[in-house]
PDB file of N, CA and C in Angstrom:
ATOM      1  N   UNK A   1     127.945  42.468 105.802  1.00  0.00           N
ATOM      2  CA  UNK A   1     127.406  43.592 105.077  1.00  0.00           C
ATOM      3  C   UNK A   1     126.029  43.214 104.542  1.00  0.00           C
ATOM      4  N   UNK A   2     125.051  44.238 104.507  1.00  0.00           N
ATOM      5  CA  UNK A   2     123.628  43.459 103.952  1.00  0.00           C
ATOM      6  C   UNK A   2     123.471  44.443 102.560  1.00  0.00           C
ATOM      7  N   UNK A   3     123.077  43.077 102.100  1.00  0.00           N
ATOM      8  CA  UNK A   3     122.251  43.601 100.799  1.00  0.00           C
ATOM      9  C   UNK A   3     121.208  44.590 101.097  1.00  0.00           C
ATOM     10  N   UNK A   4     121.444  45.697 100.077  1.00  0.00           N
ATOM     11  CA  UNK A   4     120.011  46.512 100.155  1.00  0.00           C
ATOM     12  C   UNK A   4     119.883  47.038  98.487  1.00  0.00           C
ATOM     13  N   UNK A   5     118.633  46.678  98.241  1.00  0.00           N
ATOM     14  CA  UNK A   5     118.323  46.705  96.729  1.00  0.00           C
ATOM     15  C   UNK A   5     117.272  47.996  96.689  1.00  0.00           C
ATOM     16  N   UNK A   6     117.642  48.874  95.784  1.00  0.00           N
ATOM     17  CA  UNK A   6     117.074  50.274  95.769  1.00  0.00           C
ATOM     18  C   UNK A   6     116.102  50.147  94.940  1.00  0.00           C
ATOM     19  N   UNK A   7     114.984  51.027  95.169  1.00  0.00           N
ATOM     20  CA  UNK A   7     113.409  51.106  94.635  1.00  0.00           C
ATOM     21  C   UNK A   7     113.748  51.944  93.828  1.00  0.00           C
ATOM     22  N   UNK A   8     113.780  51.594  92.406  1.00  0.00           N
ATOM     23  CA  UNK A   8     114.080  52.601  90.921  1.00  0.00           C
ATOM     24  C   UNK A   8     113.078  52.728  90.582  1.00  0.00           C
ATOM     25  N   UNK A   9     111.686  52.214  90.695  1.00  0.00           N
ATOM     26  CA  UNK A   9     110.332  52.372  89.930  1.00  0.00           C
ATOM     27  C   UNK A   9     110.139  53.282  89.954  1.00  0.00           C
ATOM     28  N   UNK A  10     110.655  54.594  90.343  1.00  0.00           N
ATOM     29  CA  UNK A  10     110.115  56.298  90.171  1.00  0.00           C
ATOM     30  C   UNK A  10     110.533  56.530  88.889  1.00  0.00           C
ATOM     31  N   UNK A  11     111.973  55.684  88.468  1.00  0.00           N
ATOM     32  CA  UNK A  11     112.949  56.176  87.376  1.00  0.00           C
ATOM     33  C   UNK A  11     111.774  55.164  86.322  1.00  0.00           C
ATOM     34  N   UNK A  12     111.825  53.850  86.166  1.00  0.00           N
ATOM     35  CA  UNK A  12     111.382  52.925  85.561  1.00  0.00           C
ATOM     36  C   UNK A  12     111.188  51.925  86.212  1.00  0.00           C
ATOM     37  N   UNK A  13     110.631  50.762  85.838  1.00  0.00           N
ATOM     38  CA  UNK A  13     110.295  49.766  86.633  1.00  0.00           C
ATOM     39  C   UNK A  13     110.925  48.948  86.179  1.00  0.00           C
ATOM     40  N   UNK A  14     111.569  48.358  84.861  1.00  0.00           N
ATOM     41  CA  UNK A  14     112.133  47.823  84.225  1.00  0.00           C
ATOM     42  C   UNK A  14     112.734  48.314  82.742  1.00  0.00           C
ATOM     43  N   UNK A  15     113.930  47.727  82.487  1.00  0.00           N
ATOM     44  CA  UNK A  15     113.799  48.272  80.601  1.00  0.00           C
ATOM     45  C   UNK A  15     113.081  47.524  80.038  1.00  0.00           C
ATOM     46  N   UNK A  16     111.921  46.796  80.488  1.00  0.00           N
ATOM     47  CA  UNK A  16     110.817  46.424  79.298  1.00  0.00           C
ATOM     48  C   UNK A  16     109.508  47.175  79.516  1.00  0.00           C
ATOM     49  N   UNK A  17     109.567  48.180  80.204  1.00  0.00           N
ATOM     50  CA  UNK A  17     108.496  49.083  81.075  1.00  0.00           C
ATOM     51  C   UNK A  17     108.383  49.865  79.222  1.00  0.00           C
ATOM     52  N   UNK A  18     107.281  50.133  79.577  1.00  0.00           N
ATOM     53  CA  UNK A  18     106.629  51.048  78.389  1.00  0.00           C
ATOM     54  C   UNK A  18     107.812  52.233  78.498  1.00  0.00           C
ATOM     55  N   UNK A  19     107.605  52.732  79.797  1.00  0.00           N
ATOM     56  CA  UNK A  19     107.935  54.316  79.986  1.00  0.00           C
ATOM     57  C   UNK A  19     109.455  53.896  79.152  1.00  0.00           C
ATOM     58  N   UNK A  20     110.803  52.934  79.777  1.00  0.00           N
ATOM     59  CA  UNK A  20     111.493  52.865  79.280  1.00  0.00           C
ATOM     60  C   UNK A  20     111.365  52.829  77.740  1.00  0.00           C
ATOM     61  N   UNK A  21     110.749  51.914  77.170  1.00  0.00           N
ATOM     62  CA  UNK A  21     110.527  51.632  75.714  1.00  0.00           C
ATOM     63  C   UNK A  21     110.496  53.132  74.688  1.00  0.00           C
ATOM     64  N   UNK A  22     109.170  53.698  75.607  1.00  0.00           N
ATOM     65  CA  UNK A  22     108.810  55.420  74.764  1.00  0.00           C
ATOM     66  C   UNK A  22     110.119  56.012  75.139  1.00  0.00           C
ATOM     67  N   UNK A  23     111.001  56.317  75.793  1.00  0.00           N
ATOM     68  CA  UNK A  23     112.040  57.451  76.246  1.00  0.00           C
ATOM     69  C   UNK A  23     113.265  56.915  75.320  1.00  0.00           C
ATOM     70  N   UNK A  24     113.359  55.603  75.195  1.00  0.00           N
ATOM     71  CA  UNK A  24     114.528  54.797  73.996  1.00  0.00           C
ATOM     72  C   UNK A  24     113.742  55.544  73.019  1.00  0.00           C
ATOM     73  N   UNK A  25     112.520  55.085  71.937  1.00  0.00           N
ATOM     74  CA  UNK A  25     111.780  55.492  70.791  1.00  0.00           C
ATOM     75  C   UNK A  25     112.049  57.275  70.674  1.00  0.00           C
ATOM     76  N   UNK A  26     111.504  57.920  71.683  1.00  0.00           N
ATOM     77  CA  UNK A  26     112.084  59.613  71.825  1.00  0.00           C
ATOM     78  C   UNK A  26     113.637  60.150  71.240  1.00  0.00           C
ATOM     79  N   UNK A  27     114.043  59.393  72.078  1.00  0.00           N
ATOM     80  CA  UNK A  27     115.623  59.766  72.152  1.00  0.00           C
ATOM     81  C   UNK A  27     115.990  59.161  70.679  1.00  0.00           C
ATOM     82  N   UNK A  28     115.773  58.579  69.722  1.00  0.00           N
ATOM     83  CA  UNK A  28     116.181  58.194  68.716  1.00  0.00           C
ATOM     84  C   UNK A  28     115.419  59.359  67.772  1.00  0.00           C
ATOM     85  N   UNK A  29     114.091  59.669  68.128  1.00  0.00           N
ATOM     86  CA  UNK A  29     113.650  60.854  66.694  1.00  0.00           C
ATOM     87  C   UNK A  29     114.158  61.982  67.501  1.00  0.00           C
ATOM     88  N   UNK A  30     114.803  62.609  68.569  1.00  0.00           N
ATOM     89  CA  UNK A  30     115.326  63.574  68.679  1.00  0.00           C
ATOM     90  C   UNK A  30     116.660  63.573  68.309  1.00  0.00           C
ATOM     91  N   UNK A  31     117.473  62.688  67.966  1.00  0.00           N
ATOM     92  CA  UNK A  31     118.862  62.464  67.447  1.00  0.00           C
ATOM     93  C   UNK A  31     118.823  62.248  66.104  1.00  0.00           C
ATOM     94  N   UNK A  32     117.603  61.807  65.851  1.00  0.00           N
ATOM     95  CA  UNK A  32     116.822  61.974  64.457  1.00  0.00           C
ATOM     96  C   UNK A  32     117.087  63.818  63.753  1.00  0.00           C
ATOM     97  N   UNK A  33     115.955  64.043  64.863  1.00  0.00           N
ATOM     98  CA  UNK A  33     115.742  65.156  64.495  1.00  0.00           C
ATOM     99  C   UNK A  33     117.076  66.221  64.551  1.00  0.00           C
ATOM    100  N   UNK A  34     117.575  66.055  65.733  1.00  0.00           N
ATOM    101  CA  UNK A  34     118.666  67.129  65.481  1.00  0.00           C
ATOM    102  C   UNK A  34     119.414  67.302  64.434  1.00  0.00           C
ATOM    103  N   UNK A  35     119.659  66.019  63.753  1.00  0.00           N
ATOM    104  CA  UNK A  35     120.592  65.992  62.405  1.00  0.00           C
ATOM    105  C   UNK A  35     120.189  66.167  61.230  1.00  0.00           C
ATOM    106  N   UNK A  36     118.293  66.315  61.365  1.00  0.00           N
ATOM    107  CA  UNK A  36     117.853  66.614  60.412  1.00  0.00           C
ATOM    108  C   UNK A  36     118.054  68.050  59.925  1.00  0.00           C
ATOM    109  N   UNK A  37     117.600  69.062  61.754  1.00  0.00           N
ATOM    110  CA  UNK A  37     117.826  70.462  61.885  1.00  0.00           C
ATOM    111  C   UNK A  37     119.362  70.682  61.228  1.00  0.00           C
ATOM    112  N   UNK A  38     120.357  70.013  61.801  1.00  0.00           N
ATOM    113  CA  UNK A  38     122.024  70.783  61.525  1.00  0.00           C
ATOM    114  C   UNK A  38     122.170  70.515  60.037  1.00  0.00           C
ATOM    115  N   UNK A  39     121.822  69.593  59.456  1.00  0.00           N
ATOM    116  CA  UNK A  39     121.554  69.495  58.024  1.00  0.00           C
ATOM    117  C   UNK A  39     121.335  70.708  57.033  1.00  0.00           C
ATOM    118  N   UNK A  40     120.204  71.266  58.141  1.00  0.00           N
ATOM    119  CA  UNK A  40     119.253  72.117  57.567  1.00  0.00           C
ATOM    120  C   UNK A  40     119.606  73.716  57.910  1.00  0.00           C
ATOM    121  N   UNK A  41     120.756  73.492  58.595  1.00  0.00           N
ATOM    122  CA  UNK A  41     120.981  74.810  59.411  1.00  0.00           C
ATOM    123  C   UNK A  41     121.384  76.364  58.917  1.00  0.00           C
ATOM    124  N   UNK A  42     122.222  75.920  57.331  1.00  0.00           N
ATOM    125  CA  UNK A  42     122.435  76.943  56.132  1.00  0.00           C
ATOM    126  C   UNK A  42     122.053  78.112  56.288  1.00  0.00           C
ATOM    127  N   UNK A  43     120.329  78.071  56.021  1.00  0.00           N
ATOM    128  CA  UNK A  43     119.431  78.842  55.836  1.00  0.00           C
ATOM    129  C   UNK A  43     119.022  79.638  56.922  1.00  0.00           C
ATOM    130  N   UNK A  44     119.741  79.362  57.932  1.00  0.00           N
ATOM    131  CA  UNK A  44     119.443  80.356  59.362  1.00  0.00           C
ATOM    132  C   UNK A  44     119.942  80.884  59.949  1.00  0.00           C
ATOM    133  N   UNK A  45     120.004  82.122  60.718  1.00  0.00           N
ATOM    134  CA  UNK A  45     120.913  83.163  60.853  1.00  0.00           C
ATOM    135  C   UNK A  45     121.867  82.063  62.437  1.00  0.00           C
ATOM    136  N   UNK A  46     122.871  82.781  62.373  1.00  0.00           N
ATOM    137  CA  UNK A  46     123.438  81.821  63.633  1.00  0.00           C
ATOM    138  C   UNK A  46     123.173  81.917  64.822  1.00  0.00           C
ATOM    139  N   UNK A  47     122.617  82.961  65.307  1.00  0.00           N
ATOM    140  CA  UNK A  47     121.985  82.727  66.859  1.00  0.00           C
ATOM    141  C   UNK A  47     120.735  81.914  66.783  1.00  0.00           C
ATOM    142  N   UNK A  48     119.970  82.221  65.601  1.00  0.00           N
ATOM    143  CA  UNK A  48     118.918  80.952  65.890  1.00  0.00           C
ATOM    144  C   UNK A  48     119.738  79.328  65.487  1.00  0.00           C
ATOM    145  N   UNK A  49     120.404  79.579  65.044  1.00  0.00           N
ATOM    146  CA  UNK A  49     121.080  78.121  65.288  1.00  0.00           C
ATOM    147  C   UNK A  49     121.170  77.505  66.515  1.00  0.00           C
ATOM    148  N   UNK A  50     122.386  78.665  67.049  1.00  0.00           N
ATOM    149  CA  UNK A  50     122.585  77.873  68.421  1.00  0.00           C
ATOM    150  C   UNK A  50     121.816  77.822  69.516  1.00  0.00           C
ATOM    151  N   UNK A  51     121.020  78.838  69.286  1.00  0.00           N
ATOM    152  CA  UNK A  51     119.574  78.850  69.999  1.00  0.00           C
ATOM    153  C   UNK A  51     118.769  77.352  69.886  1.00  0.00           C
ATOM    154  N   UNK A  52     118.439  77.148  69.075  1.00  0.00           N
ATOM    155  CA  UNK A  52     117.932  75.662  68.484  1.00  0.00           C
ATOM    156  C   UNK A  52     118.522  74.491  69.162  1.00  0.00           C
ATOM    157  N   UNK A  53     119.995  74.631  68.545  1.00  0.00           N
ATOM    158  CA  UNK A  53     120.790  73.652  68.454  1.00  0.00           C
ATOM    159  C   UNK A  53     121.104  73.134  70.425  1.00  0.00           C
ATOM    160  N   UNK A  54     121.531  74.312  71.205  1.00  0.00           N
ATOM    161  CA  UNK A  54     121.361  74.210  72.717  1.00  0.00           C
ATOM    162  C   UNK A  54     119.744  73.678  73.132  1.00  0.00           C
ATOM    163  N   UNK A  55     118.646  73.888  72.704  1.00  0.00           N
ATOM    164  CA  UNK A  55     117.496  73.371  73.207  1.00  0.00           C
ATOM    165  C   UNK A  55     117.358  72.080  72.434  1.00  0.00           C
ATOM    166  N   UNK A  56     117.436  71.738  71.606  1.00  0.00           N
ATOM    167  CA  UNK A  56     117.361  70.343  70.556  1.00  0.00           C
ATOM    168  C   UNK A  56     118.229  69.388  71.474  1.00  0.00           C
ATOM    169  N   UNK A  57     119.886  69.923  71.971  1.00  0.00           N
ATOM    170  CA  UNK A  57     120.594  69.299  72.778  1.00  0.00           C
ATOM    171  C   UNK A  57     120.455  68.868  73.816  1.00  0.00           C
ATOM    172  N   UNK A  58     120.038  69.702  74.399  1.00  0.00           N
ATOM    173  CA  UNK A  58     119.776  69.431  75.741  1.00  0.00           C
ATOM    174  C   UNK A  58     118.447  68.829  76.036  1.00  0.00           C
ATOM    175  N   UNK A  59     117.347  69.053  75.196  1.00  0.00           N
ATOM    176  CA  UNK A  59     116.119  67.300  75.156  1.00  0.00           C
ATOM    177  C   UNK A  59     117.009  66.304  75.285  1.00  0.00           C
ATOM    178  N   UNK A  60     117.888  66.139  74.528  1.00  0.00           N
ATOM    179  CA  UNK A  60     118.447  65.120  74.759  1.00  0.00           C
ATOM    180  C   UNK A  60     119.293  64.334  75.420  1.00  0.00           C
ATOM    181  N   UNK A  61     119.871  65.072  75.960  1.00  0.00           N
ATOM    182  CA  UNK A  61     121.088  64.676  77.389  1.00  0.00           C
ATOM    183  C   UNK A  61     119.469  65.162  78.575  1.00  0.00           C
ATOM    184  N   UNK A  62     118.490  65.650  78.615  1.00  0.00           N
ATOM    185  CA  UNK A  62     117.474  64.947  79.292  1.00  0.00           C
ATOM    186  C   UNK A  62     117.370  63.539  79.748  1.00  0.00           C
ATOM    187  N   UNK A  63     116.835  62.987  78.758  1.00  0.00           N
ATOM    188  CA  UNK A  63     116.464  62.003  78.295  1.00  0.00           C
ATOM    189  C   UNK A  63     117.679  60.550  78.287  1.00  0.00           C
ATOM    190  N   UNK A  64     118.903  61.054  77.725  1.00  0.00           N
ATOM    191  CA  UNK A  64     119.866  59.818  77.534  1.00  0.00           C
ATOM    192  C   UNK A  64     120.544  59.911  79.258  1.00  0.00           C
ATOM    193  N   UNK A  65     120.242  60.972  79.877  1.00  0.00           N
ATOM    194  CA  UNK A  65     120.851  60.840  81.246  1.00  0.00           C
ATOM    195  C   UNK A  65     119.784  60.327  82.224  1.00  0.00           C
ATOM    196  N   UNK A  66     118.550  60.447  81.932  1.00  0.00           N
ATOM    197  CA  UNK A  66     117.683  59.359  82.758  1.00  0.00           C
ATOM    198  C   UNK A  66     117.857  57.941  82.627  1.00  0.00           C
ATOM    199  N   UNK A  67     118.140  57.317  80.986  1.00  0.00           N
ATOM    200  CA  UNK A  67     118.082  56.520  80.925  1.00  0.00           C
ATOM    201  C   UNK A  67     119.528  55.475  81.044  1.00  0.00           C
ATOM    202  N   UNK A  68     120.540  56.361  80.885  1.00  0.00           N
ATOM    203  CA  UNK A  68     121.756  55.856  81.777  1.00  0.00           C
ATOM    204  C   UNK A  68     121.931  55.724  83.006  1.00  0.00           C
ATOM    205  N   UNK A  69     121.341  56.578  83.646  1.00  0.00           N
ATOM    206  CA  UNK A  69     121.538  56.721  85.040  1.00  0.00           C
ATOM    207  C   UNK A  69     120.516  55.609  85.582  1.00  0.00           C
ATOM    208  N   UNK A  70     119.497  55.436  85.020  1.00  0.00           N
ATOM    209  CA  UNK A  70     119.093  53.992  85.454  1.00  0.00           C
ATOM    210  C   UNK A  70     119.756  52.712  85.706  1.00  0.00           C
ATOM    211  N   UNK A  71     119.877  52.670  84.377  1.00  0.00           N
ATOM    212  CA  UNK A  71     121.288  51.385  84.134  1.00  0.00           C
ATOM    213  C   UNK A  71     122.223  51.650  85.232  1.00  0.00           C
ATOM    214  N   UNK A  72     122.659  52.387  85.378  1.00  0.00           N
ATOM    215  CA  UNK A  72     124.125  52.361  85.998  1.00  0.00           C
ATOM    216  C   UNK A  72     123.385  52.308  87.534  1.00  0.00           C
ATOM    217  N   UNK A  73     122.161  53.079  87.938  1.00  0.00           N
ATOM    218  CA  UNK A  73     121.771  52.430  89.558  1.00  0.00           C
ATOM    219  C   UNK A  73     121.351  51.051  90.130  1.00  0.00           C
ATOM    220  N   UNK A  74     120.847  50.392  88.641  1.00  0.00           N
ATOM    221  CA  UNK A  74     120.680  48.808  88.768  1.00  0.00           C
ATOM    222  C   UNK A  74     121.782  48.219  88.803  1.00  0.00           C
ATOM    223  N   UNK A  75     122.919  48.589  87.691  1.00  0.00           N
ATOM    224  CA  UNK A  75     124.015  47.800  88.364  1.00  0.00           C
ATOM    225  C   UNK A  75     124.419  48.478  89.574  1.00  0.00           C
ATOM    226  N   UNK A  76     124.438  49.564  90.208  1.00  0.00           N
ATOM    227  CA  UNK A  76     125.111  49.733  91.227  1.00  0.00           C
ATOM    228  C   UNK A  76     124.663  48.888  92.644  1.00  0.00           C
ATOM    229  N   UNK A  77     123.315  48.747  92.432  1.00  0.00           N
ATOM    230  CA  UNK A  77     122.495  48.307  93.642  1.00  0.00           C
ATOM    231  C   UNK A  77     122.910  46.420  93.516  1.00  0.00           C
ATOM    232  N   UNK A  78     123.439  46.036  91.816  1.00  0.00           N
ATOM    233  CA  UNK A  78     123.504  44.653  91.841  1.00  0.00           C
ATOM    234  C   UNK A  78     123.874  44.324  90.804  1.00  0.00           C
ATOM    235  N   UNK A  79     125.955  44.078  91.221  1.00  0.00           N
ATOM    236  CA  UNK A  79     126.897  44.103  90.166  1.00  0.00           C
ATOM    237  C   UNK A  79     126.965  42.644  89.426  1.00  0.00           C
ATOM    238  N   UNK A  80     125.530  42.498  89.402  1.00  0.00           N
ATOM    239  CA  UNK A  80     125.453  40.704  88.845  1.00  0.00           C
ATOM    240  C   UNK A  80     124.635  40.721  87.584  1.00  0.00           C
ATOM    241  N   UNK A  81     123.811  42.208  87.698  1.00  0.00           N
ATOM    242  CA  UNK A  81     122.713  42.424  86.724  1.00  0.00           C
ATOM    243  C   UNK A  81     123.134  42.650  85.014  1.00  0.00           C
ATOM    244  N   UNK A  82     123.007  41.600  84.873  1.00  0.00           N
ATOM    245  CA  UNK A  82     123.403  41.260  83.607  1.00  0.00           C
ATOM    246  C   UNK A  82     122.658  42.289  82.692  1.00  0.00           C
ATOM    247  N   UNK A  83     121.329  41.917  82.919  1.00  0.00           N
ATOM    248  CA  UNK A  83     120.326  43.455  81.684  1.00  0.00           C
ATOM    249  C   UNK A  83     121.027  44.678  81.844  1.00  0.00           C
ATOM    250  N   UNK A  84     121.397  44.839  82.873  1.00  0.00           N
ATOM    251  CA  UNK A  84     122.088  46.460  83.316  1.00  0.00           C
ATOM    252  C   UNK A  84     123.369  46.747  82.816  1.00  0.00           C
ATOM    253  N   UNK A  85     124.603  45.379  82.018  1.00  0.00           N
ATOM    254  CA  UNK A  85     125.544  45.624  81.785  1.00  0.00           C
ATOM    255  C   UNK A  85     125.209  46.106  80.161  1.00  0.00           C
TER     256      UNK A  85
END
Protein backbone atom coordinates (compact mmCIF):
# COMPACT_ATOMS: atom_id res chain seq x y z
CA UNK A 1 0.00 0.00 0.00
CA UNK A 2 1.69 3.52 -0.60
CA UNK A 3 1.78 6.30 1.43
CA UNK A 4 0.15 9.35 0.03
CA UNK A 5 0.30 12.54 2.14
CA UNK A 6 -2.41 15.19 1.21
CA UNK A 7 -1.62 18.94 0.33
CA UNK A 8 -3.73 20.85 3.23
CA UNK A 9 -1.95 24.24 2.57
CA UNK A 10 -5.28 25.57 0.93
CA UNK A 11 -6.83 24.77 4.52
CA UNK A 12 -3.49 25.89 6.49
CA UNK A 13 -0.07 25.15 6.21
CA UNK A 14 0.50 24.34 9.67
CA UNK A 15 -1.13 25.08 13.27
CA UNK A 16 1.69 27.50 13.74
CA UNK A 17 0.63 29.26 10.36
CA UNK A 18 -0.60 32.78 11.16
CA UNK A 19 -3.87 31.98 9.26
CA UNK A 20 -4.30 29.09 11.84
CA UNK A 21 -3.24 31.32 14.85
CA UNK A 22 -5.92 34.40 13.64
CA UNK A 23 -8.98 31.75 13.06
CA UNK A 24 -8.07 30.11 16.90
CA UNK A 25 -7.85 34.18 18.21
CA UNK A 26 -11.48 34.75 16.06
CA UNK A 27 -13.18 31.85 17.22
CA UNK A 28 -12.50 32.70 20.88
CA UNK A 29 -13.96 36.62 20.61
CA UNK A 30 -16.86 35.15 18.72
CA UNK A 31 -17.64 32.66 21.62
CA UNK A 32 -16.67 35.67 23.44
CA UNK A 33 -18.98 37.54 21.87
CA UNK A 34 -21.92 35.37 21.60
CA UNK A 35 -22.19 35.10 25.39
CA UNK A 36 -21.76 38.50 25.70
CA UNK A 37 -24.95 39.01 23.14
CA UNK A 38 -27.18 36.01 25.10
CA UNK A 39 -26.29 37.79 28.28
CA UNK A 40 -27.61 40.70 26.80
CA UNK A 41 -30.53 39.25 25.06
CA UNK A 42 -33.50 40.53 27.71
CA UNK A 43 -33.85 43.67 26.04
CA UNK A 44 -34.73 42.30 22.57
CA UNK A 45 -37.68 41.28 20.98
CA UNK A 46 -37.28 37.40 20.16
CA UNK A 47 -37.00 37.14 16.53
CA UNK A 48 -34.17 39.48 16.66
CA UNK A 49 -32.73 37.17 19.04
CA UNK A 50 -32.79 34.26 17.12
CA UNK A 51 -32.08 36.12 14.19
CA UNK A 52 -28.72 37.16 15.86
CA UNK A 53 -28.25 34.27 17.77
CA UNK A 54 -28.45 31.77 14.24
CA UNK A 55 -25.89 34.27 12.49
CA UNK A 56 -23.50 34.78 15.69
CA UNK A 57 -23.76 30.73 15.54
CA UNK A 58 -23.12 29.86 12.66
CA UNK A 59 -19.66 32.34 12.34
CA UNK A 60 -18.85 30.01 14.39
CA UNK A 61 -19.31 26.41 13.44
CA UNK A 62 -17.66 28.34 10.23
CA UNK A 63 -14.74 28.69 11.65
CA UNK A 64 -14.46 25.70 14.46
CA UNK A 65 -15.32 23.31 11.41
CA UNK A 66 -12.38 24.52 9.31
CA UNK A 67 -10.30 24.24 11.98
CA UNK A 68 -11.27 20.69 13.04
CA UNK A 69 -11.51 19.43 9.91
CA UNK A 70 -7.94 20.24 9.46
CA UNK A 71 -6.81 18.36 12.38
CA UNK A 72 -8.72 15.47 11.68
CA UNK A 73 -7.25 15.47 7.67
CA UNK A 74 -3.66 15.56 9.11
CA UNK A 75 -4.34 12.82 11.19
CA UNK A 76 -6.17 11.09 8.59
CA UNK A 77 -3.41 11.41 5.94
CA UNK A 78 -0.88 10.37 9.13
CA UNK A 79 -2.16 8.40 12.15
CA UNK A 80 1.32 9.12 13.81
CA UNK A 81 0.78 12.95 13.86
CA UNK A 82 1.08 13.66 17.17
CA UNK A 83 0.30 17.81 16.74
CA UNK A 84 -2.94 16.55 15.09
CA UNK A 85 -3.97 14.36 18.11
Amino acid sequence: MENTLWNLNNIYESFDSEKFKNNIKTLKEKIKSLYVYISSADALSTSEVIKNYIKKTNDILEISSMLSEYALLRLSSNSYDNEAM
